[in-house]
Protein backbone atom coordinates (compact mmCIF):
# COMPACT_ATOMS: atom_id res chain seq x y z
CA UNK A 1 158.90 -57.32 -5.74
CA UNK A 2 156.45 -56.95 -8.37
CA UNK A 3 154.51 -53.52 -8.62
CA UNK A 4 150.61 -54.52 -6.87
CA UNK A 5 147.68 -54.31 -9.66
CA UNK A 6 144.89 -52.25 -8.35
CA UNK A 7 141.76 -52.87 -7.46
CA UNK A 8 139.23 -54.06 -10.80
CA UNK A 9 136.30 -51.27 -9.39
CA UNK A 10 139.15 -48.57 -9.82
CA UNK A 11 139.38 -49.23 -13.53
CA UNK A 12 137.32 -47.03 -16.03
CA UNK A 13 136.34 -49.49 -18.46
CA UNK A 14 135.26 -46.53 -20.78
CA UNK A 15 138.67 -45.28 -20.11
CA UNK A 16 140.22 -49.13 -20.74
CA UNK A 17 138.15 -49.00 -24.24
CA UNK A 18 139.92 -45.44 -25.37
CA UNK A 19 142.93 -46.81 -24.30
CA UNK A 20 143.10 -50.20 -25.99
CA UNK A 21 141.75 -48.37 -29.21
CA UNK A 22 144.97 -45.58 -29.26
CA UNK A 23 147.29 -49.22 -28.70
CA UNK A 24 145.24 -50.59 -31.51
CA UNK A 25 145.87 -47.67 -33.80
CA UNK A 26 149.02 -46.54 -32.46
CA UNK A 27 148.59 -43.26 -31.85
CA UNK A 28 146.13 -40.32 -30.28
CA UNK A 29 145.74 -38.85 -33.81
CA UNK A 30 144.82 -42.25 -35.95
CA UNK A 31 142.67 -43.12 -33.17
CA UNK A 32 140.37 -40.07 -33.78
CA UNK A 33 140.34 -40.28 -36.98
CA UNK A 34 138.97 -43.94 -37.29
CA UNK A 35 136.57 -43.52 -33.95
CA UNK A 36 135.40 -39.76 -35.11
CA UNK A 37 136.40 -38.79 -31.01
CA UNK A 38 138.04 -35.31 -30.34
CA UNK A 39 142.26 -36.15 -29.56
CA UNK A 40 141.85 -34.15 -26.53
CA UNK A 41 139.70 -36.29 -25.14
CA UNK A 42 141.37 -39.72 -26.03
CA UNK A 43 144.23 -38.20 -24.29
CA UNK A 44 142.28 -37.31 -21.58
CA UNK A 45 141.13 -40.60 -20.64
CA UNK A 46 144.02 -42.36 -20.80
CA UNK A 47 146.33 -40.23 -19.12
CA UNK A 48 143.05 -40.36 -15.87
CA UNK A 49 143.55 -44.29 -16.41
CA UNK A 50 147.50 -44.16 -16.33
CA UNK A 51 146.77 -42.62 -12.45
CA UNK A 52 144.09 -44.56 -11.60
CA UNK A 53 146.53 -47.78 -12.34
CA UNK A 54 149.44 -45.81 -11.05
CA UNK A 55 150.92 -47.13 -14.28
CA UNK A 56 152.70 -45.13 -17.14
CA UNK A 57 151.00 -47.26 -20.48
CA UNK A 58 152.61 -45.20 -23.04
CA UNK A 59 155.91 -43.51 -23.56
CA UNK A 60 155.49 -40.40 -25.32
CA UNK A 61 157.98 -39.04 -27.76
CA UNK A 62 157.91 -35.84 -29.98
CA UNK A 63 156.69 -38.11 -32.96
CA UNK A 64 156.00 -41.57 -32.23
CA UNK A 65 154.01 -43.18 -29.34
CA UNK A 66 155.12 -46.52 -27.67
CA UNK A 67 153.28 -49.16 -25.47
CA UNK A 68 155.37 -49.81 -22.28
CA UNK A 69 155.82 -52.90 -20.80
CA UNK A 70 152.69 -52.90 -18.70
CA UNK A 71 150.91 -51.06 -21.28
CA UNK A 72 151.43 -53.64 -24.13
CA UNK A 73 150.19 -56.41 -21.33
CA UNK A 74 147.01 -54.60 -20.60
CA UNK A 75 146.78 -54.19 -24.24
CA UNK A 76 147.29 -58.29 -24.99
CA UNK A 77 144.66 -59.17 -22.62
CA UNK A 78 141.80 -56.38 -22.37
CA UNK A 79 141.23 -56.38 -26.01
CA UNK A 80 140.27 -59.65 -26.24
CA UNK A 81 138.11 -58.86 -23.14
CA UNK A 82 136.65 -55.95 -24.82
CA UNK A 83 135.94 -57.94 -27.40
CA UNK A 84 134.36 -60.46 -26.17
CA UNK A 85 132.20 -58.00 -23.97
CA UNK A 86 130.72 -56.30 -27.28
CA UNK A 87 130.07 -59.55 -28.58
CA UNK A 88 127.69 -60.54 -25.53
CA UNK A 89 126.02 -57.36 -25.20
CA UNK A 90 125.36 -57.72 -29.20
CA UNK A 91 124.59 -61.47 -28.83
CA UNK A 92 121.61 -61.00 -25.71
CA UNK A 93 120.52 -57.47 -27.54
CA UNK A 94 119.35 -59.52 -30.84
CA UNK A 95 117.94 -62.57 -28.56
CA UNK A 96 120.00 -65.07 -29.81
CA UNK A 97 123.62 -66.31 -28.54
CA UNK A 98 125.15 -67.95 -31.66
CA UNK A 99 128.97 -67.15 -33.35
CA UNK A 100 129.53 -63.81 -34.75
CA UNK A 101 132.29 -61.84 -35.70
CA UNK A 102 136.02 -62.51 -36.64
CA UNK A 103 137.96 -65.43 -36.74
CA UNK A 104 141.56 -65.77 -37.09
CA UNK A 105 143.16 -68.63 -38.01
CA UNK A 106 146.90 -69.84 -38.74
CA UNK A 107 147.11 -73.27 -40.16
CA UNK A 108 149.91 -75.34 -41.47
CA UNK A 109 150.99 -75.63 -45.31
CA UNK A 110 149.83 -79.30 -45.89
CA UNK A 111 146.62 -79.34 -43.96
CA UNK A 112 145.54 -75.70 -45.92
CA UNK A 113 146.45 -77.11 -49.41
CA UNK A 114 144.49 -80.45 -48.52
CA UNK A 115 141.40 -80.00 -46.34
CA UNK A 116 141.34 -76.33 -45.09
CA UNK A 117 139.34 -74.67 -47.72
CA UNK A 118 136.37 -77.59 -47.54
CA UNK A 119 136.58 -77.00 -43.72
CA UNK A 120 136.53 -73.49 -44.32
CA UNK A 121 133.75 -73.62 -46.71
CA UNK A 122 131.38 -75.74 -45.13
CA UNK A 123 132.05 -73.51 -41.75
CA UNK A 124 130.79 -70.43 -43.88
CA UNK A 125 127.71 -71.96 -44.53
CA UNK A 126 126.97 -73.34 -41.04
CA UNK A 127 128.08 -69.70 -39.14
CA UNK A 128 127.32 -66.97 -41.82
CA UNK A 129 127.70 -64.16 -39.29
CA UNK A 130 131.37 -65.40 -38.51
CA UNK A 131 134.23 -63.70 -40.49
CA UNK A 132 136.45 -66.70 -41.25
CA UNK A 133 140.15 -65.54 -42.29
CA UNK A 134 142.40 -68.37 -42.38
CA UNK A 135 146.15 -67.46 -42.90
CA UNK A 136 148.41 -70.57 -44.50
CA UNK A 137 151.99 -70.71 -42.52
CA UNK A 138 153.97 -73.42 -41.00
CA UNK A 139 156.18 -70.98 -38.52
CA UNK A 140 155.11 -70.71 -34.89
CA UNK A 141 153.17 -67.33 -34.73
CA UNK A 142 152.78 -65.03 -31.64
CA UNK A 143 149.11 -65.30 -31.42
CA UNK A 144 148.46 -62.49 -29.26
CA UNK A 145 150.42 -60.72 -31.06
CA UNK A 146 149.45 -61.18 -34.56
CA UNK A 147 145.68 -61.14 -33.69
CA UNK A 148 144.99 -64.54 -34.29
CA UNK A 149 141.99 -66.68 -32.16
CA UNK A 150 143.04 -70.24 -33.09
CA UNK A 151 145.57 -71.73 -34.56
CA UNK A 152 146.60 -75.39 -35.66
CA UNK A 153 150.31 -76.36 -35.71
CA UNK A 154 151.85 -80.19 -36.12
CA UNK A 155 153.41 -81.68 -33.08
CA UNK A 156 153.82 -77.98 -31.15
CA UNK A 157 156.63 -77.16 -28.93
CA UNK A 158 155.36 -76.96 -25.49
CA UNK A 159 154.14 -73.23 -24.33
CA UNK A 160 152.66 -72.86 -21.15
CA UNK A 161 150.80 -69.57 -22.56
CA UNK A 162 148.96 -71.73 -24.66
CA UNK A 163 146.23 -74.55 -24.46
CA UNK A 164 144.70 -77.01 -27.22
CA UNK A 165 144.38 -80.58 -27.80
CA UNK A 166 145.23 -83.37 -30.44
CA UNK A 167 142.47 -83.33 -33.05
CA UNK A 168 144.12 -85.72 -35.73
CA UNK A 169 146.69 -88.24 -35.68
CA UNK A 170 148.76 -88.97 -39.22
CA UNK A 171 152.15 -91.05 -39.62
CA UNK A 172 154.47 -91.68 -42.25
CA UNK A 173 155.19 -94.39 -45.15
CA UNK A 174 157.57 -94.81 -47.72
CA UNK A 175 156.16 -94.80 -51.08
CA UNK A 176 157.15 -95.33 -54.90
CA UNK A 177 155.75 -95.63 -58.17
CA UNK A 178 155.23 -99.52 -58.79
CA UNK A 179 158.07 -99.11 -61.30
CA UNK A 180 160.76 -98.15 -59.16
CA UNK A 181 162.08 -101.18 -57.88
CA UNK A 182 163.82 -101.41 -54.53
CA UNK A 183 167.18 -102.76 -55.09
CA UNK A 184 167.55 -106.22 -53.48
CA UNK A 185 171.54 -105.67 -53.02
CA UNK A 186 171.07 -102.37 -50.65
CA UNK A 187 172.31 -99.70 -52.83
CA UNK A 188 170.99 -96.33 -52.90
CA UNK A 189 167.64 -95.42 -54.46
CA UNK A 190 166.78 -92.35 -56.13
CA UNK A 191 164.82 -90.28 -53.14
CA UNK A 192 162.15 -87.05 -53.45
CA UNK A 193 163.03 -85.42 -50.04
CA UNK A 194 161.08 -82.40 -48.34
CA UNK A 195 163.14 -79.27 -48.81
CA UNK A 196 167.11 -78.98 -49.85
CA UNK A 197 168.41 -79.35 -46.45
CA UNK A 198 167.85 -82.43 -46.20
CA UNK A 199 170.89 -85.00 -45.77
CA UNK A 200 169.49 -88.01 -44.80
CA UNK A 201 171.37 -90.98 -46.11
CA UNK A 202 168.68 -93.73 -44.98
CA UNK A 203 165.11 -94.27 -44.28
CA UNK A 204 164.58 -96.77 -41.05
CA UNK A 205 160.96 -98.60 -41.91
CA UNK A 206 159.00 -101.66 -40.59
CA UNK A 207 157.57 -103.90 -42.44
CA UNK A 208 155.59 -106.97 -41.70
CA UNK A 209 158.98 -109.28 -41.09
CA UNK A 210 160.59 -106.45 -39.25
CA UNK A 211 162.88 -103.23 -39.01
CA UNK A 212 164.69 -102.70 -42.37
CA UNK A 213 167.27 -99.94 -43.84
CA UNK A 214 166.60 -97.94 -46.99
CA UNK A 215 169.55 -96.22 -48.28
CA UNK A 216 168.62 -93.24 -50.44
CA UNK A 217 170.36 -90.76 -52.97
CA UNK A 218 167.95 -87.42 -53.01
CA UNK A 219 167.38 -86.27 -56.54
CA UNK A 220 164.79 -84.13 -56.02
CA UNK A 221 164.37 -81.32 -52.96
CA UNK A 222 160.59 -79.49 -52.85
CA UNK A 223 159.04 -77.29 -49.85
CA UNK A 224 155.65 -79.09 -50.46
CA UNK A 225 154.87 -82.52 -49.59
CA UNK A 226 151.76 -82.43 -52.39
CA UNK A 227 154.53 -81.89 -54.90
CA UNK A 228 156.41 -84.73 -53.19
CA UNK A 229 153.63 -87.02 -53.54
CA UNK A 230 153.58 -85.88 -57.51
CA UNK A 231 157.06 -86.63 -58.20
CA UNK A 232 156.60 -89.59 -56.48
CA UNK A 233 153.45 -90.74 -58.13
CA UNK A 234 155.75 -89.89 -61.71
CA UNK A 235 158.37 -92.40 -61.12
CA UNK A 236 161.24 -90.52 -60.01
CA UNK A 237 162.43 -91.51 -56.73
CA UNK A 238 160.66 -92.60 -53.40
CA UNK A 239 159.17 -90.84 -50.61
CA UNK A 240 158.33 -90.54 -46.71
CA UNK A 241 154.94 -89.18 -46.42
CA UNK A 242 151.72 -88.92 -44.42
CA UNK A 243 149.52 -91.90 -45.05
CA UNK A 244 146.50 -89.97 -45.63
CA UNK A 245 147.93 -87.82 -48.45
CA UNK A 246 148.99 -91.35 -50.04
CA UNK A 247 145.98 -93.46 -49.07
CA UNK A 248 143.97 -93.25 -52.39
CA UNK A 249 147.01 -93.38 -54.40
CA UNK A 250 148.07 -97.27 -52.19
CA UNK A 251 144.31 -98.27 -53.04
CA UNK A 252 143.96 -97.51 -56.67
CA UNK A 253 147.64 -98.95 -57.63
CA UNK A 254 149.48 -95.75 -58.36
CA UNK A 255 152.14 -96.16 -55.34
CA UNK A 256 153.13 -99.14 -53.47
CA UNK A 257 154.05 -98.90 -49.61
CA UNK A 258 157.79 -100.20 -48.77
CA UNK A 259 157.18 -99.71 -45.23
CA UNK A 260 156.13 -97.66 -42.26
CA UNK A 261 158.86 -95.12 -41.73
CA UNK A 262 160.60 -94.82 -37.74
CA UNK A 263 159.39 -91.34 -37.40
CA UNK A 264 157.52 -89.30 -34.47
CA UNK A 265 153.63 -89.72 -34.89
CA UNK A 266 152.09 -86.79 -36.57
CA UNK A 267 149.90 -84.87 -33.96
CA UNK A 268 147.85 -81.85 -35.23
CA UNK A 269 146.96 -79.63 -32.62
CA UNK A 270 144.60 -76.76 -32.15
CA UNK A 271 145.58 -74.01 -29.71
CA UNK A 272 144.89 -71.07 -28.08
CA UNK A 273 145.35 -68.51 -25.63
CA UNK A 274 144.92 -70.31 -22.05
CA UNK A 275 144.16 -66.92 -19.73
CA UNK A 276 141.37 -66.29 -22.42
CA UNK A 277 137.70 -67.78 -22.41
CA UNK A 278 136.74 -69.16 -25.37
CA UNK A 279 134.84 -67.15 -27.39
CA UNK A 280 131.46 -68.61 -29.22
CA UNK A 281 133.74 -68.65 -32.81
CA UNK A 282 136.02 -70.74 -31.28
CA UNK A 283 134.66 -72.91 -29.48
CA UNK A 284 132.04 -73.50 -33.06
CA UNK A 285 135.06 -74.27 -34.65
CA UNK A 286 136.90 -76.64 -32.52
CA UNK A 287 133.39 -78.57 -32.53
CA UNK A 288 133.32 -78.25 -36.50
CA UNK A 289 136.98 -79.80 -36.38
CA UNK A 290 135.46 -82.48 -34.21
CA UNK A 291 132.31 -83.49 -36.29
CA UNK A 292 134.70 -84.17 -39.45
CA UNK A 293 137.13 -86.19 -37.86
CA UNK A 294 135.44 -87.22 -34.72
CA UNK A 295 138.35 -90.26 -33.88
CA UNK A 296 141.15 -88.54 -35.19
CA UNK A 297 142.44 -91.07 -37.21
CA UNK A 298 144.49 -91.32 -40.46
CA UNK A 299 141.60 -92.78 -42.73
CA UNK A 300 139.13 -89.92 -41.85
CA UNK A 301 141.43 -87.24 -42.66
CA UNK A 302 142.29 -89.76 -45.92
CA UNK A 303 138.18 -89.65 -46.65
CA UNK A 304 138.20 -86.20 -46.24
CA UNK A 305 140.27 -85.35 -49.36
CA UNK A 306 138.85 -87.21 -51.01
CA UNK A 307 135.65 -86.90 -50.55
């Protein structure tokens, strides 16, 4: 059996702000100093809201201080409640109800290095009270954890602790230089491959007469698909890569398309917390995301970059 929350009306929300900001800080001491509030009384309050709760939050040891359990899961979810509180009360004291504050945001390595920092920019200038802090990382982050609001991962492992939807919609081609010529006999042709892991022996594409094999030697491993495309775009081996990153280079001549690879759709998503509302920031954001690609397709991300 589970241990029964009590009632919300028994719950000190004073009490719930001292105690989120000792979790915050991580301790009674360097949550004085940075509020300017007397220790005593930050110990105090908690320890009345530990009883009122009939939970223990913290475990206390002769030098360190440790969210329990329950403790860190009141922590997760009345911060951003707190939060969110101030924010109304600061939003209906000026008058007006527009985005303010901080805004987290983790976003993948490709879509930072290509399109992030105009998004970014042109947010800035629409919501100049928001604090925009985007963070460039392609591992899945513990958002709740790491204090972030939003974030924007590619084709996302299902987590029920999580919301979002599909914003844009990429796939892969295999490029080359117009001097590399695909061997008509089958062999191997030189390859630029993501990373050094990668063992692939063949690329599966369609073309317009069908399905076709590409047998490839990698010559060339890189973490970055930009410097993928610029190998590729300097002769020295093909590559698989999203269209849009390659759809200026197909127009003006530089590359030539040998197919479209067999490969999972690309699918960038934007998530975030499901047992949260959405705050003003991020629901201004996901509507900014929405006015520059507003179908989701390859050729407006492809406009985009280069616009």
């Amino acid at each position: 059996m589970g241990q029964t929350v009590p009632p919300v009306e028994h719950m000190d929300l004073l009490a719930l702000a001292d105690f989120n900001l000792v979790a915050r800080h991580g301790g009674f001491g360097r949550a004085a100093r940075a509020s300017g509030r007397p220790k005593a009384t930050l110990s105090r309050r908690v320890t009345e809201l530990e009883g009122s709760l009939g939970l223990r939050l913290f475990e206390r040891g002769a030098r360190a201080l440790r969210l329990t359990q329950e403790g860190r899961a009141l922590h997760e979810r009345a911060g951003a409640l707190l939060t969110e509180l101030e924010e109304t009360a600061a939003a209906i004291a000026s008058g007006v109800d527009r985005p303010r504050g901080r805004l987290r945001i983790s976003a993948p390595l490709l879509f930072s290095q290509t399109a992030m920092g105009r998004l970014a920019a042109e947010f800035a200038l629409k919501f100049p009270e928001v604090r925009l802090e985007v963070t460039t990382e392609d591992r899945a982050v513990d958002m709740v954890e790491e204090g972030y609001d939003l974030v924007i991962r590619v084709n996302p492992d299902p987590d029920e602790s999580l919301v979002g939807r599909v914003f844009l919609r990429d796939r892969l081609v295999v490029v080359a230089n117009p001097a590399l010529i695909r061997p008509a006999d089958g062999s191997a042709v030189p390859a630029v491959v993501r990373g050094s892991g990668d063992r692939t022996a063949a690329w599966n594409v369609t073309v317009p007469g069908g399905r076709s094999s590409i047998a490839i030697e990698a010559v060339l491993g890189l973490s970055s698909l930009v410097m993928v495309r610029d190998a590729v775009r300097a002769g020295v081996g093909a590559g698989r890569l999203p269209v849009s990153l390659v759809s200026h280079d197909l127009a003006a001549g530089r590359l030539v398309r040998w197919g479209d690879a067999d490969a999972p759709e690309i699918a960038l998503w934007t998530l975030y917390p499901s047992r949260r509302l959405l705050s003003a920031r991020v629901s201004a954001f996901l509507e900014h995301l929405k006015d520059a690609f507003p179908k989701g397709v390859p050729d407006e991300l492809a406009a985009y970059i280069g616009g």
